[in-house]
Protein backbone atom coordinates (compact mmCIF):
# COMPACT_ATOMS: atom_id res chain seq x y z
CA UNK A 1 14.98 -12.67 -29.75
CA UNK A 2 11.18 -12.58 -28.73
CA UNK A 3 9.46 -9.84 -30.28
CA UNK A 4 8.42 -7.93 -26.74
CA UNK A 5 11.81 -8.48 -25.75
CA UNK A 6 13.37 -7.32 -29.16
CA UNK A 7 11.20 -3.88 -28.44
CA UNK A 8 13.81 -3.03 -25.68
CA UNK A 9 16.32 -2.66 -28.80
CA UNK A 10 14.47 -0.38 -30.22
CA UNK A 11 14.18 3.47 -29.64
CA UNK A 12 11.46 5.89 -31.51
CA UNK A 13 12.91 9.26 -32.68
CA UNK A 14 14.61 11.79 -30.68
CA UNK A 15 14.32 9.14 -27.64
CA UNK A 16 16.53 7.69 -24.74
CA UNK A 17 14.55 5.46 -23.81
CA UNK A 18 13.70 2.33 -25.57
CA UNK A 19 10.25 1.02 -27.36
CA UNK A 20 10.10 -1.68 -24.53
CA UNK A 21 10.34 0.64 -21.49
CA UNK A 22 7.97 3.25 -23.09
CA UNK A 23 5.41 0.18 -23.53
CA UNK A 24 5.95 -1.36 -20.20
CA UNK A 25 5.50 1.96 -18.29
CA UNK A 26 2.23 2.77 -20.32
CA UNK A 27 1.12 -0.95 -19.67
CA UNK A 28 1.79 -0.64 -16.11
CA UNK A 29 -0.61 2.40 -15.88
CA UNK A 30 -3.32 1.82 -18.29
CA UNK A 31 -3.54 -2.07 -17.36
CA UNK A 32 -1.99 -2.63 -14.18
CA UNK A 33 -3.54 0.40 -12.23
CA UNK A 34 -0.19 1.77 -11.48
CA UNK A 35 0.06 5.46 -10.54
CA UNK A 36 2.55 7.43 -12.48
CA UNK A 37 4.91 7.61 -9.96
CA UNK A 38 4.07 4.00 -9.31
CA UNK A 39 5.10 3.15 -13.02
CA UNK A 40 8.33 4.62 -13.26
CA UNK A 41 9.66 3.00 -9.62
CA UNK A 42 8.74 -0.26 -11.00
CA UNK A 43 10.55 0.55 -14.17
CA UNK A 44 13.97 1.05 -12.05
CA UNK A 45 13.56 -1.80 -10.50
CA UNK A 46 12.83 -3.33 -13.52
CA UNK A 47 16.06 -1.96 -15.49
CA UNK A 48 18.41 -2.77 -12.35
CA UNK A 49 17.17 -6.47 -12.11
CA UNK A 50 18.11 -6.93 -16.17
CA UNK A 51 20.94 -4.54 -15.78
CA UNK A 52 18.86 -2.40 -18.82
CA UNK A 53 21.57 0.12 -20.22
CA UNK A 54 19.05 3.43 -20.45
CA UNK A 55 18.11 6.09 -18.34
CA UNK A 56 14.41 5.60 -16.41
CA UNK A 57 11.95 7.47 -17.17
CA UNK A 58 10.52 10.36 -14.39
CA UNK A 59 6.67 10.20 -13.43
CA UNK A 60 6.42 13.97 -15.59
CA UNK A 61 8.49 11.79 -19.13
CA UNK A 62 5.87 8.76 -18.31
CA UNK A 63 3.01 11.45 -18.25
CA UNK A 64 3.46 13.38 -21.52
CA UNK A 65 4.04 9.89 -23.39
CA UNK A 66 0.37 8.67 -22.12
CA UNK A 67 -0.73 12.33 -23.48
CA UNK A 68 0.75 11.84 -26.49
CA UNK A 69 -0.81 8.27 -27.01
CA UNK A 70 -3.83 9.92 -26.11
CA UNK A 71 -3.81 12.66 -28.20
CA UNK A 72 -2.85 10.58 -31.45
CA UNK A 73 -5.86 7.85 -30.99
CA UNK A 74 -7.80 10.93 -30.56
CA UNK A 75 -7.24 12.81 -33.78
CA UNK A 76 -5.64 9.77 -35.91
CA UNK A 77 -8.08 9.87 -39.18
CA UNK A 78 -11.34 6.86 -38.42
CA UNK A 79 -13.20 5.21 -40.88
CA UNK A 80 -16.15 7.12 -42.71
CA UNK A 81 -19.12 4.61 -42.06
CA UNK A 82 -23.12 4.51 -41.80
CA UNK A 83 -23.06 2.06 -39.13
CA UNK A 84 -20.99 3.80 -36.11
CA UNK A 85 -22.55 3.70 -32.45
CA UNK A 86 -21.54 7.14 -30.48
CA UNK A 87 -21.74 6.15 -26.55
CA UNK A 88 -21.73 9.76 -25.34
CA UNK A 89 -22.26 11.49 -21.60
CA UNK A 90 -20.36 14.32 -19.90
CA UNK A 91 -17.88 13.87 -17.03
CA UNK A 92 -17.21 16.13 -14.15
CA UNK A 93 -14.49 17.19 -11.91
CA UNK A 94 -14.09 19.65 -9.25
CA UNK A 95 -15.35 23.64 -10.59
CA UNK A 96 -17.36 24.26 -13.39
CA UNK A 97 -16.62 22.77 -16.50
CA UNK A 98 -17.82 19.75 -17.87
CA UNK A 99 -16.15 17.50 -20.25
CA UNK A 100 -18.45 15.91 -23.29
CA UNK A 101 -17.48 12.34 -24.24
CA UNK A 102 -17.79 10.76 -27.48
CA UNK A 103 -16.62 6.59 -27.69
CA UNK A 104 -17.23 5.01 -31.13
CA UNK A 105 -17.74 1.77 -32.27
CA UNK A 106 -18.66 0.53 -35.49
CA UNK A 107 -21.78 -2.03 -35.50
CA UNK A 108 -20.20 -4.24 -37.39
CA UNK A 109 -17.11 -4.25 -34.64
CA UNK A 110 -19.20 -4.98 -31.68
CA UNK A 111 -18.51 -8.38 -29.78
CA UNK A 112 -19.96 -10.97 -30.82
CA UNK A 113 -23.49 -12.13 -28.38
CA UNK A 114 -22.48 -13.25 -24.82
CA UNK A 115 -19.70 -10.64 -24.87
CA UNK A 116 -19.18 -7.32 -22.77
CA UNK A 117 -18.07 -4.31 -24.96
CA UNK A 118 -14.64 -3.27 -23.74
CA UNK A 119 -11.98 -0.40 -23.60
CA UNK A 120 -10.33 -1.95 -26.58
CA UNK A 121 -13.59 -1.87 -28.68
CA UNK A 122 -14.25 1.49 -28.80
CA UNK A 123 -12.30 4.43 -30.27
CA UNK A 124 -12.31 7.79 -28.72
CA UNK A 125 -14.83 10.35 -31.26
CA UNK A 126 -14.47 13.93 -29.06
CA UNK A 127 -13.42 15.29 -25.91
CA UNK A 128 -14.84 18.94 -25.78
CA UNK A 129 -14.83 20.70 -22.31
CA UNK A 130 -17.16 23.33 -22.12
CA UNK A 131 -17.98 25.24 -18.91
CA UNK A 132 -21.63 25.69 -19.84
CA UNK A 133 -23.52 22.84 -21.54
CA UNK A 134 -27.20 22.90 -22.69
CA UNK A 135 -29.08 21.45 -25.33
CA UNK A 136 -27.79 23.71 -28.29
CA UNK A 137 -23.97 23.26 -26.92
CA UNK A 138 -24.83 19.52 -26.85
CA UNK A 139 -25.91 19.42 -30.51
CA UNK A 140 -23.16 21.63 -31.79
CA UNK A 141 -20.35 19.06 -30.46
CA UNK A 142 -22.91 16.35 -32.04
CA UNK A 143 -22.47 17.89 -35.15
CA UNK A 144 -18.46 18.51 -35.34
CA UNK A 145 -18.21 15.22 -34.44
CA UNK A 146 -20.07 13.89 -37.77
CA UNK A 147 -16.79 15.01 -39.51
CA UNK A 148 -14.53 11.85 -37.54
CA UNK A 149 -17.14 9.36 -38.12
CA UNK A 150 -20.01 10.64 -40.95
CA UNK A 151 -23.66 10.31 -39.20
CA UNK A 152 -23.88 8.04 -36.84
CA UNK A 153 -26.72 4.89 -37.26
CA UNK A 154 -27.21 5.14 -33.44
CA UNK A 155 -26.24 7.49 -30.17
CA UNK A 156 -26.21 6.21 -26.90
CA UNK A 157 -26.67 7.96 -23.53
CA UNK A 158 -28.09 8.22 -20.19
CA UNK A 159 -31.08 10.67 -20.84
CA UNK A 160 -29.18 13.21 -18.74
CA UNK A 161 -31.14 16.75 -19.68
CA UNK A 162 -29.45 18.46 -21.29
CA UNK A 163 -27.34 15.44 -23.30
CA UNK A 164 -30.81 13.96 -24.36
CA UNK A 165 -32.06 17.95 -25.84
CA UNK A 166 -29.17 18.23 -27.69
CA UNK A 167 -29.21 14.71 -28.55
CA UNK A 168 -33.16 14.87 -29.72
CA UNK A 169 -31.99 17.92 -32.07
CA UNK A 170 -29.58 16.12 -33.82
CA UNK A 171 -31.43 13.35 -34.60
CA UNK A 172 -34.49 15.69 -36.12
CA UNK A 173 -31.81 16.81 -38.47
CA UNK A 174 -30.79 12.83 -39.10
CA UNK A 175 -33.96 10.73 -39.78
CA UNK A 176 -31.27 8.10 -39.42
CA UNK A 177 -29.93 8.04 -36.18
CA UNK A 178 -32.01 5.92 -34.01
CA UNK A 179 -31.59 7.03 -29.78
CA UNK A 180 -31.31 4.53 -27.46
CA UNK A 181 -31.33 5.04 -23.28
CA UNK A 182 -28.49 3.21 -21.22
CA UNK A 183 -30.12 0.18 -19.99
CA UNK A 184 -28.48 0.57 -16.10
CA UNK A 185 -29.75 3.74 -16.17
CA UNK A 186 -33.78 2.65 -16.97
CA UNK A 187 -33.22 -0.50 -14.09
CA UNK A 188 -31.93 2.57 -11.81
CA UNK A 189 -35.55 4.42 -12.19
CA UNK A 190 -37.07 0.90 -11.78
CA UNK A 191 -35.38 0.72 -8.42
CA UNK A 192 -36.18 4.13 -7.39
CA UNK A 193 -39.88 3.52 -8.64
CA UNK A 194 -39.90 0.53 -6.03
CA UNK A 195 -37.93 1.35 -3.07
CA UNK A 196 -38.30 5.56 -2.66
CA UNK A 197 -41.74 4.76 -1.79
CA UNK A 198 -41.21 1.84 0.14
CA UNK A 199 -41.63 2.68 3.90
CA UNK A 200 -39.73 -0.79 4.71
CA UNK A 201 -37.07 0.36 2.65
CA UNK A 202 -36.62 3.56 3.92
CA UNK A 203 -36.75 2.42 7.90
CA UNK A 204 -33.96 0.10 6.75
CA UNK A 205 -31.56 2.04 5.33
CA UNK A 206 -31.82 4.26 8.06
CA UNK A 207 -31.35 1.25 10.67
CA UNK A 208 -28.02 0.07 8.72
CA UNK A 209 -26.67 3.68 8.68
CA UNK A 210 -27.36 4.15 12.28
CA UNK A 211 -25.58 0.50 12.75
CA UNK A 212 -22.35 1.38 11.05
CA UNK A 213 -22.16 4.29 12.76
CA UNK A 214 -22.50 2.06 16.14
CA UNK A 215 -20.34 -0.84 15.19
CA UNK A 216 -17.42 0.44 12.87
CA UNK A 217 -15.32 1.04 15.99
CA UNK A 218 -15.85 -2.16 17.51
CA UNK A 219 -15.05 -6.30 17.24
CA UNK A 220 -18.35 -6.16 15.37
CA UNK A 221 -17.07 -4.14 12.18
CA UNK A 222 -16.89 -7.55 10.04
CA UNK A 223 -20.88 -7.38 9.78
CA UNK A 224 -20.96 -3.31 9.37
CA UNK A 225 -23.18 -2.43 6.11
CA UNK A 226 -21.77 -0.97 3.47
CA UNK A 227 -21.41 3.13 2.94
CA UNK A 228 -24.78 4.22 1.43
CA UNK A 229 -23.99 6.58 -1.63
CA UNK A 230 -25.85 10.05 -1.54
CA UNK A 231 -25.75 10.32 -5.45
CA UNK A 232 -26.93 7.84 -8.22
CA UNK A 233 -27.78 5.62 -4.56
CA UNK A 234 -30.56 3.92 -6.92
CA UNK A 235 -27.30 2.77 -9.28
CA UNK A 236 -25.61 1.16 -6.55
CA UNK A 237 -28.42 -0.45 -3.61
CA UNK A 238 -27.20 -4.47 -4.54
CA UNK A 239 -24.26 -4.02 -2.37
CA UNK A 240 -27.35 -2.99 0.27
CA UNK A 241 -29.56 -5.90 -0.37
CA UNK A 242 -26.84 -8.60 -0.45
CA UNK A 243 -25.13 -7.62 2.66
CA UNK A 244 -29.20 -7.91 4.38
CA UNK A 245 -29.58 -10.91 2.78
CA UNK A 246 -26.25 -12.28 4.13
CA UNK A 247 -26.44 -10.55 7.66
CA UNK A 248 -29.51 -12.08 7.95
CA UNK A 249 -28.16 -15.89 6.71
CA UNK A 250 -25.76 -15.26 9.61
CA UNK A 251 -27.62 -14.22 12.65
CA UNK A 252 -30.19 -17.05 11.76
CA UNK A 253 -27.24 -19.65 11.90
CA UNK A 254 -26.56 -21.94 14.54
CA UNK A 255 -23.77 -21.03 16.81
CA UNK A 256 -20.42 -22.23 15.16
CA UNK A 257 -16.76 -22.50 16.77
CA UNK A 258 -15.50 -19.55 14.91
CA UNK A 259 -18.32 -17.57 16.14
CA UNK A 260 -17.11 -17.89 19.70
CA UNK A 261 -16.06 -14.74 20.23
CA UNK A 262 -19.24 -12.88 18.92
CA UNK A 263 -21.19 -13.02 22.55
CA UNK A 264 -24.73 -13.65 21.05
CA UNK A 265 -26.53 -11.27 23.30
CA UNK A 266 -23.97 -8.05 21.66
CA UNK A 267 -25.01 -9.79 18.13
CA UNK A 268 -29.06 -9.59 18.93
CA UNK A 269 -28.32 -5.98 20.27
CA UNK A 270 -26.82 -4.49 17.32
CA UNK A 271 -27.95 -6.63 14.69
CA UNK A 272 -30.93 -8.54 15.62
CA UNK A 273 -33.44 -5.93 14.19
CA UNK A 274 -32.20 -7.76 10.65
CA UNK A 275 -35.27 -9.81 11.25
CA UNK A 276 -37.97 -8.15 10.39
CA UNK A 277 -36.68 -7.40 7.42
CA UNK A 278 -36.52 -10.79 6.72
CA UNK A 279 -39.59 -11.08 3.95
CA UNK A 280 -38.86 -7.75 2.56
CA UNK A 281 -35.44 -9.24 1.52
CA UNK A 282 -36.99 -11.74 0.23
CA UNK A 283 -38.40 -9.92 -2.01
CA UNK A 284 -35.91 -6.97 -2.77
CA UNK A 285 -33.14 -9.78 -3.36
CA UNK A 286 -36.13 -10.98 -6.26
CA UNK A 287 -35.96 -7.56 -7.81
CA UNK A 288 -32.48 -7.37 -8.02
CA UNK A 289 -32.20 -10.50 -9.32
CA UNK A 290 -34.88 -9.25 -12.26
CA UNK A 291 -32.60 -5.71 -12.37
CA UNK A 292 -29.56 -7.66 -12.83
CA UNK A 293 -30.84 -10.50 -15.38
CA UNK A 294 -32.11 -7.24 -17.89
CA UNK A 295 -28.96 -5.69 -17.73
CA UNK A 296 -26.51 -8.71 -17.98
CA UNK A 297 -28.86 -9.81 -21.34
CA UNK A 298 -28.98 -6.17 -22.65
CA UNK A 299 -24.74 -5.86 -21.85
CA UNK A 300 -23.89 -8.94 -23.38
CA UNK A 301 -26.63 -9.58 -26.42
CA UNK A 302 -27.60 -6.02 -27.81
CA UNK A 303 -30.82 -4.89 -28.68
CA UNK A 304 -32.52 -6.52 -31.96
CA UNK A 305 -36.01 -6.91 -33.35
CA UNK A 306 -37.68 -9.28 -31.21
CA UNK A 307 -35.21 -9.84 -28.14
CA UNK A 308 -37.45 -9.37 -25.86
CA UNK A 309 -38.98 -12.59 -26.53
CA UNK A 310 -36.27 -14.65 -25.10
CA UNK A 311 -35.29 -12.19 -22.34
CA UNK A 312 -38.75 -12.86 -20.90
CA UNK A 313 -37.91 -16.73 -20.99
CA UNK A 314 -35.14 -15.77 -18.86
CA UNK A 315 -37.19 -13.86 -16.46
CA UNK A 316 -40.12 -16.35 -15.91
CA UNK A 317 -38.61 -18.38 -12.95
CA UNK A 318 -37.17 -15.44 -11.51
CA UNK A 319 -40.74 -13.39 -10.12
CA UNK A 320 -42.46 -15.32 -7.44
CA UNK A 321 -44.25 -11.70 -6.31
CA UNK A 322 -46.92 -9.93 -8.09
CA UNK A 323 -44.56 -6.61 -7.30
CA UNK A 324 -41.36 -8.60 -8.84
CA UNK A 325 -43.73 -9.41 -12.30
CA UNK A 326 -45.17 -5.49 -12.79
CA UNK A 327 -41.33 -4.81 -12.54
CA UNK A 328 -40.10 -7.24 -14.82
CA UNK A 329 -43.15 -6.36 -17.10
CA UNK A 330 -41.70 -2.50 -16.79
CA UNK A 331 -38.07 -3.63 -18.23
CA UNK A 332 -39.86 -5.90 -20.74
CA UNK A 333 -41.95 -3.24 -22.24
CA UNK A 334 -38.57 -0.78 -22.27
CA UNK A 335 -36.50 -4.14 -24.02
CA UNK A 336 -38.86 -4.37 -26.66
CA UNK A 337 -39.83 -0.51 -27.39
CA UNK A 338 -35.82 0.30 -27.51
CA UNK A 339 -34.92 -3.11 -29.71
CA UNK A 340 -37.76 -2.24 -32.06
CA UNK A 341 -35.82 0.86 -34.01
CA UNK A 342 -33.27 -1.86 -35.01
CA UNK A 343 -33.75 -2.38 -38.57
CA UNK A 344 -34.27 -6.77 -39.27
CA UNK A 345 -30.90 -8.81 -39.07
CA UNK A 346 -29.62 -5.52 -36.65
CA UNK A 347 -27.75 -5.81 -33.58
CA UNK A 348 -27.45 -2.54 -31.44
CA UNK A 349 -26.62 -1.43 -28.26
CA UNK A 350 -27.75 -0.73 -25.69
CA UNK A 351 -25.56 -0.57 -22.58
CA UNK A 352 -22.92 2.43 -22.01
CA UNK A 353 -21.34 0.89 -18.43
CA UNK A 354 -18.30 1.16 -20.94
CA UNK A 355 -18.00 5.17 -21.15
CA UNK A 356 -19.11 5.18 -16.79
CA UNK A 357 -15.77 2.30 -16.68
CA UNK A 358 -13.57 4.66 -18.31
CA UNK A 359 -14.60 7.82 -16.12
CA UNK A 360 -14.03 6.09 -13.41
CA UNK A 361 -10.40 4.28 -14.66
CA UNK A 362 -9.30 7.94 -15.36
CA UNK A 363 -10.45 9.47 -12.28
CA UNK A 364 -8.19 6.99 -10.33
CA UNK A 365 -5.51 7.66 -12.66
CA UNK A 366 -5.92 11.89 -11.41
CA UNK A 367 -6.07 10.95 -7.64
CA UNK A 368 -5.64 14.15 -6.01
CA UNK A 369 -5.26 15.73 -9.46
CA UNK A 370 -9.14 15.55 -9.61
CA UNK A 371 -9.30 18.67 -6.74
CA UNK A 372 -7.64 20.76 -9.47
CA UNK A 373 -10.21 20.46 -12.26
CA UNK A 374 -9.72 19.43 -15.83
CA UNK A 375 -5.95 19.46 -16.41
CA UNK A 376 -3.73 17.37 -19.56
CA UNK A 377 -4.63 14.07 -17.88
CA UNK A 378 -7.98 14.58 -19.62
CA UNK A 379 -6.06 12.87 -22.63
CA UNK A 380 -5.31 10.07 -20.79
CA UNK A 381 -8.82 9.29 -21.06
CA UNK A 382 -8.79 8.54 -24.96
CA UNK A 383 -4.91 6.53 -24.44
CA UNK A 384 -7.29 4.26 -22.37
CA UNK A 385 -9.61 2.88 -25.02
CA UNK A 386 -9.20 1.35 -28.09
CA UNK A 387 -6.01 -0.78 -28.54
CA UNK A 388 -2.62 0.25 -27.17
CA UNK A 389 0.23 -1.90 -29.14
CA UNK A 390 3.43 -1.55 -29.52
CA UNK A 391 3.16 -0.17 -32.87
CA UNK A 392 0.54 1.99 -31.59
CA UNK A 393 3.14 3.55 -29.23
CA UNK A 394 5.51 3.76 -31.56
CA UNK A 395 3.63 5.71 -33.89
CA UNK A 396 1.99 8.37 -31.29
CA UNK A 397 5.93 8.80 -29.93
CA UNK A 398 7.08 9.26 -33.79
CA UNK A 399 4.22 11.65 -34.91
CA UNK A 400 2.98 14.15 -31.83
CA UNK A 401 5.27 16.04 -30.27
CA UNK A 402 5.00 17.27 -26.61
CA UNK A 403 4.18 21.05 -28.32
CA UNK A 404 1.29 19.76 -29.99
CA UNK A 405 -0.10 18.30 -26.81
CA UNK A 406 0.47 21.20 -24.89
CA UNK A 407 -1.08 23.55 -27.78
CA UNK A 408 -4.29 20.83 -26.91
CA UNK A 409 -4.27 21.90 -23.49
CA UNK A 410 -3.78 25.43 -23.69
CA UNK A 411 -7.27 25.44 -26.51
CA UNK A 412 -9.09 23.62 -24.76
CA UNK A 413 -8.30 24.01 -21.07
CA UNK A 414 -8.16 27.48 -19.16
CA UNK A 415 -6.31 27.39 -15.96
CA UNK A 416 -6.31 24.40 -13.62
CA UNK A 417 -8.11 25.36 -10.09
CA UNK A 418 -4.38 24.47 -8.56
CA UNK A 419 -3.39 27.27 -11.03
CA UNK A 420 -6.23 29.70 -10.23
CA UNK A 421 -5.42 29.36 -6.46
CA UNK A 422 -1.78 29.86 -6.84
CA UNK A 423 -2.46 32.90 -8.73
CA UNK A 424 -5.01 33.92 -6.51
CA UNK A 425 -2.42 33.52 -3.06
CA UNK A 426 0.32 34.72 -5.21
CA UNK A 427 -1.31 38.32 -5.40
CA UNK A 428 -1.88 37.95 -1.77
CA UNK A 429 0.92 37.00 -0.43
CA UNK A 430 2.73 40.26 -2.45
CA UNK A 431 0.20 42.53 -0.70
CA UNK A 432 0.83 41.06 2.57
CA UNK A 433 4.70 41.32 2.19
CA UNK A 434 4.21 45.27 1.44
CA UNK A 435 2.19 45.64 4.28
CA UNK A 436 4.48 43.41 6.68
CA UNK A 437 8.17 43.54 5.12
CA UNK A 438 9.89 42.29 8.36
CA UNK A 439 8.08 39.22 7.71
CA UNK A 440 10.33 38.71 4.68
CA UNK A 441 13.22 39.55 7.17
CA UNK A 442 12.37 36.53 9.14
């Protein structure tokens, strides 16, 4: 019998339900982007189609197994090492608190050059939700941390405030921690440098909002622009500049068959203005093509003495502007200031889109959840990195018991917002039934 398939024989401790089905549902969820609910419907069918003799798991059984799983990568003993990389940055959900994330990889566990760091590479250091964080809170967590891992040789971030004061402190107290800034996050204030000021840019955002606003009711919606993003909009304009740059391409073409029922006099009205931004894309599709070219090298070969050298090789044929060079020059300059604390024959790195993947993985995984604040599902956020075998599973299942998880919660989680509210209407509702008791009659 296949291994996988010999898994469904098997049953962890003071469990109905086999190693197989425990596997599959956490598969279906962490991999397949299954909600919980999701997950344990597909398990049915699953068992019904193979005639599996066990029960299937509820959504709530499915849930405190992921918790578990997460719990146990995230206090299971690591390695004590000089060379471990802490990608660290603080996540948020609705209220007050704030959640400070530590991933960990070891240097000498990155990828190998041309390869993205992934959820599997990294192992989950710290999650420590705090409801005020500063500088001195920041360092604090910095320093229990040292305990999982020993110092670490380098600690990425995104310069947020009061991440990089905390993070500054910690490395006056360890000569040996070098600090490097999220590359995506440096291109960002390139971006913002270029296009804030930009009057061009600003008349043409404002001339694609006012256009989706016009069109997304109407047989024109299949050209609408995309939704413009109020925060971090500097993280996320390519969508902006590619959808110009292909509106544009379109309008300029010459009527085709499948364009017969786009009257061109309704296509000049609402989208005709496109051209005169034609040179201005031109040259905005240049700089994202420089933005994206740093980031892609920086993601996929680290930061080591000297890189910067080849990465402007790569960015020679891309700058036909003067204002597309003094950018490139700008990410240059950062490439080779942040790749100069590597120490000779060191690779580092220097992109955490990693730790910003994960956020966003778990924040699908919450859903609605999110609206009540930090709740258990935080753990799910350290069952999602690293890697999640069988034997993994079995061992989390075998080893942490739903008590322990909950004793987790209870630490380091005060009541959800959900369980403020009910609370708070609870109280309420009493009052208004001793004030109004033939409402209870009703």
């Amino acid at each position: 019998m296949p291994q996988r398939l010999a898994a469904f024989a098997q049953r962890p401790g003071r469990h109905q339900c086999s190693l197989g089905s425990l596997s599959l549902f956490i598969s279906l969820v962490l991999s397949a982007a299954a909600s919980l609910r999701g997950a344990s419907r597909v398990l049915a069918l699953w068992g019904a189609m193979i005639d599996l003799p066990e029960a299937v798991p509820s959504w709530y059984t499915g849930r405190l197994w992921l918790l578990r799983v997460g719990y146990y990568k995230l206090t299971r003993p690591q390695e004590q090492a000089t060379d471990w990389v802490w990608i660290v940055d603080h996540t948020v959900q609705m209220g007050a608190e704030k959640c400070f994330v530590i991933l960990g990889i070891r240097l000498s566990a990155l990828p190998p050059p041309g390869t993205c760091l992934g959820h599997e590479h990294v192992e989950p250091i710290a999650l420590s939700p705090v409801k005020n964080s500063t500088g001195e809170v920041v360092y604090q967590q910095l320093t229990e941390a040292v305990a999982r891992t020993g110092v670490p040789r380098e600690i990425l971030s995104d310069g947020g405030a009061d991440v990089k004061a905390g993070v500054e402190q910690f490395r006056r107290a360890h000569a040996e921690t070098c600090t490097i800034y999220d590359v995506k996050h440096k291109t960002a204030l390139v971006l913002k440098h270029e296009l804030k000021a930009d009057p061009a840019w600003q008349e043409f955002t404002q001339q694609a909002a006012q256009t989706k606003q016009r069109v997304q009711q109407t047989s024109l919606a299949f050209l609408a622009p995309p939704t413009q993003r109020r925060k971090a909009r500097y993280m996320n304009v390519e969508s902006l500049i590619r959808w110009g740059g292909n509106l544009l391409g379109y309008v300029e073409q010459p009527q085709r068959a499948d364009q017969a029922d786009v009257p061109p006099e309704r296509l000049a009205e609402h989208y005709g203005w496109i051209r005169d931004f034609r040179d201005q894309l031109r040259v905005w599709g240049e700089l994202l093509q420089m933005v994206e070219a740093v980031e892609h090298f920086v993601r996929t070969q680290g930061l080591s003495r000297g890189c910067h050298r080849a990465l402007e090789q790569l960015l020679a044929p891309i700058a036909h502007t003067e204002r597309v060079r003094q950018a490139g020059q700008q990410l240059l300059a950062f490439v080779k200031a942040e790749s100069g604390t590597a120490a000779p024959q060191e690779r580092l790195l220097g992109s955490s889109e990693v730790i910003e993947s994960v956020f966003g993985k778990q924040k699908r995984l919450e859903h609605h959840q999110a609206n009540s604040g930090f709740t258990g599902l935080l753990l799910t956020l350290s069952a999602m990195v690293s890697k999640t075998t069988q034997e993994v599973i079995h061992k989390a299942l075998e080893t942490v018991s739903t008590k322990r998880v909950r004793q987790w919660c209870q630490q380091h989680l005060g009541p959800s917002i959900q369980a403020q509210r009910q609370t708070a209407f609870r109280t309420q509702h009493k009052g208004e039934q001793n004030r109004f008791p033939f409402r209870q009659a009703a």
